[in-house]
Every structure is written in structure tokens, then in C-alpha cells.
Protein backbone atom coordinates (compact mmCIF):
# COMPACT_ATOMS: atom_id res chain seq x y z
CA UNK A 1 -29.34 289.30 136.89
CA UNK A 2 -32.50 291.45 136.48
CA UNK A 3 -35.08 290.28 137.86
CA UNK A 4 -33.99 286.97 137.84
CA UNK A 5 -33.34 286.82 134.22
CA UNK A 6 -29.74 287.19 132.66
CA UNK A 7 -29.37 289.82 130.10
CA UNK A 8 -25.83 289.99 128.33
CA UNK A 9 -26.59 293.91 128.71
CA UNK A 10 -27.63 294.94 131.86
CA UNK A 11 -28.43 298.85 132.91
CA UNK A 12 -24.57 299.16 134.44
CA UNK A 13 -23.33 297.73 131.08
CA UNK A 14 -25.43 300.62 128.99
CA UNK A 15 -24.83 303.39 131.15
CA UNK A 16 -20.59 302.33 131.49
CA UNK A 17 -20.87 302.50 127.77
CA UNK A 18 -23.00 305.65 127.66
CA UNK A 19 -20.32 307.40 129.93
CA UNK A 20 -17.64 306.51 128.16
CA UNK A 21 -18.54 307.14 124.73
CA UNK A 22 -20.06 310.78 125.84
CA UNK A 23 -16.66 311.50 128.32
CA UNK A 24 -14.47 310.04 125.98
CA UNK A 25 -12.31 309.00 129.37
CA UNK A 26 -10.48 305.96 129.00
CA UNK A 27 -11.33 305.11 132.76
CA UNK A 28 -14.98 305.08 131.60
CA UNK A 29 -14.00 302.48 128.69
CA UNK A 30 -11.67 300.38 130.66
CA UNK A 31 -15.00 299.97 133.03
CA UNK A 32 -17.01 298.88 130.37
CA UNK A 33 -14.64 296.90 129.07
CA UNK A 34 -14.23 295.00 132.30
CA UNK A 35 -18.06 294.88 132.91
CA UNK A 36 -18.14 293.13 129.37
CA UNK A 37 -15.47 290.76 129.31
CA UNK A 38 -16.27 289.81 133.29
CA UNK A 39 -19.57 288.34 132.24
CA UNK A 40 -20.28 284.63 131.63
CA UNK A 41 -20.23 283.37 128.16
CA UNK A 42 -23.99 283.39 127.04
CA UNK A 43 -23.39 283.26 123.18
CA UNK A 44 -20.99 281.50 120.69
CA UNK A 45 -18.74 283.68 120.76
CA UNK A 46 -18.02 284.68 123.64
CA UNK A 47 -16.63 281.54 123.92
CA UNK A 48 -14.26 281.90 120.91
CA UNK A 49 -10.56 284.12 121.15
CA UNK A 50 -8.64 285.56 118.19
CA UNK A 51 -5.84 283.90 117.44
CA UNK A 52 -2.93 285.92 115.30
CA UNK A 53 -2.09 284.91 111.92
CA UNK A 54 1.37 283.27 111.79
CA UNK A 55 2.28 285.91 108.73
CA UNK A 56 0.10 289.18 108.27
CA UNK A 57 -2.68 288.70 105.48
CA UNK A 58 -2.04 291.45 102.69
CA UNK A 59 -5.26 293.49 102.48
CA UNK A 60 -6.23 294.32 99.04
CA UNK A 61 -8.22 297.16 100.58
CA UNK A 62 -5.54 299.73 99.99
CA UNK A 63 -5.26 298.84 96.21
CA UNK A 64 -9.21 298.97 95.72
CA UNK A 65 -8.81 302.65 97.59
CA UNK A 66 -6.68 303.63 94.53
CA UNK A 67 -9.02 302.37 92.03
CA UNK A 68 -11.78 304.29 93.38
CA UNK A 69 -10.41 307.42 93.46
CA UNK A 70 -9.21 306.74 90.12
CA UNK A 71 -12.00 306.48 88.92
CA UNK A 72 -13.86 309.31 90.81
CA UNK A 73 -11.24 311.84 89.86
CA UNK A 74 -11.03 310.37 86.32
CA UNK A 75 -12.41 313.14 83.74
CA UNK A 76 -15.88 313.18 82.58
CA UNK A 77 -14.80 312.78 78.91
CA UNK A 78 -12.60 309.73 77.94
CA UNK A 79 -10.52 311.27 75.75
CA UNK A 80 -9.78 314.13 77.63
CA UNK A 81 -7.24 312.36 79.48
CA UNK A 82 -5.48 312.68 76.53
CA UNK A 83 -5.31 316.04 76.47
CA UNK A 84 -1.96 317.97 78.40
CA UNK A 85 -2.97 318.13 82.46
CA UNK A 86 -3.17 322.19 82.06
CA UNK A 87 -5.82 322.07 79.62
CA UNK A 88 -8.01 320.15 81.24
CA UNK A 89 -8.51 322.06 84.84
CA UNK A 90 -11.51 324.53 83.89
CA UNK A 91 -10.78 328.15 83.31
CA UNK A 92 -11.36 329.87 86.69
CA UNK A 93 -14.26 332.84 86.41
């Protein structure tokens, strides 16, 4: 409590999270991490917990990666992906 008032972030939370993201000590972090989850449940959810999925989900993120640098290393001209690889690169100066 400060000054008779809960806040979920209190000064000791801040500066345990200051010092550990400036240290970069996982001491500092395993402090703030027990100052956090040590705290009463004030929202939602903190009152949920992650459950694991029975079977991993398949993340289509990897496959969305490939597209974009597809198309960001795709050549500027359509049908110059026609042409033979060597001819494309520009001539160096």
C-alpha cells in the first residue's frame, strides 16, 4: 500500500524492474518477478493461468516470413526474373 491506496505497481516494483533491465542480472529479474507474482490479484487476469495446448499449434508465422522476403528481394521489373540470375545482379562500378 501507498498511502493507503493499492497500486498494482508500487515504487519497489519500478525500481526491481529498473535494476534489472539496466544490470541485466538475473537476480535483479527473479526479484521483480517475485515482487510481481507475490501481489494479490487486482485485475482479470491475474486471476487467469496458461494452460498448454494438448498438441503444439503450427504457426503460420514462419511461412508469411518467406513471403515477405520474397517479395522484398523480388526484382523491381517482373520480367526480369526471367532473365539468367547473373544478369540480373547490377554491374559493380
Amino acid at each position: 500500500m501507498h498511502g493507503g491506496e493499492y497500486h498494482m505497481y508500487k515504487p519497489d516494483v519500478i525500481a526491481a524492474l529498473q535494476a534489472a533491465v539496466i544490470s541485466g542480472d538475473y537476480e535483479h529479474y527473479k526479484l521483480f518477478a517475485r515482487l510481481v507474482n507475490g501481489r494479490p490479484a487486482s485485475t482479470f487476469r491475474d486471476l487467469l493461468a496458461l494452460k498448454s495446448a494438448a498438441r503444439p499449434i503450427r504457426s503460420r508465422k514462419s511461412s508469411r516470413r518467406r513471403r515477405f522476403w520474397r517479395a522484398l528481394t523480388a526484382p523491381a521489373c517482373p520480367s526480369a526474373r526471367f532473365l539468367p540470375r547473373r544478369t540480373r545482379r547490377s554491374p559493380s562500378p
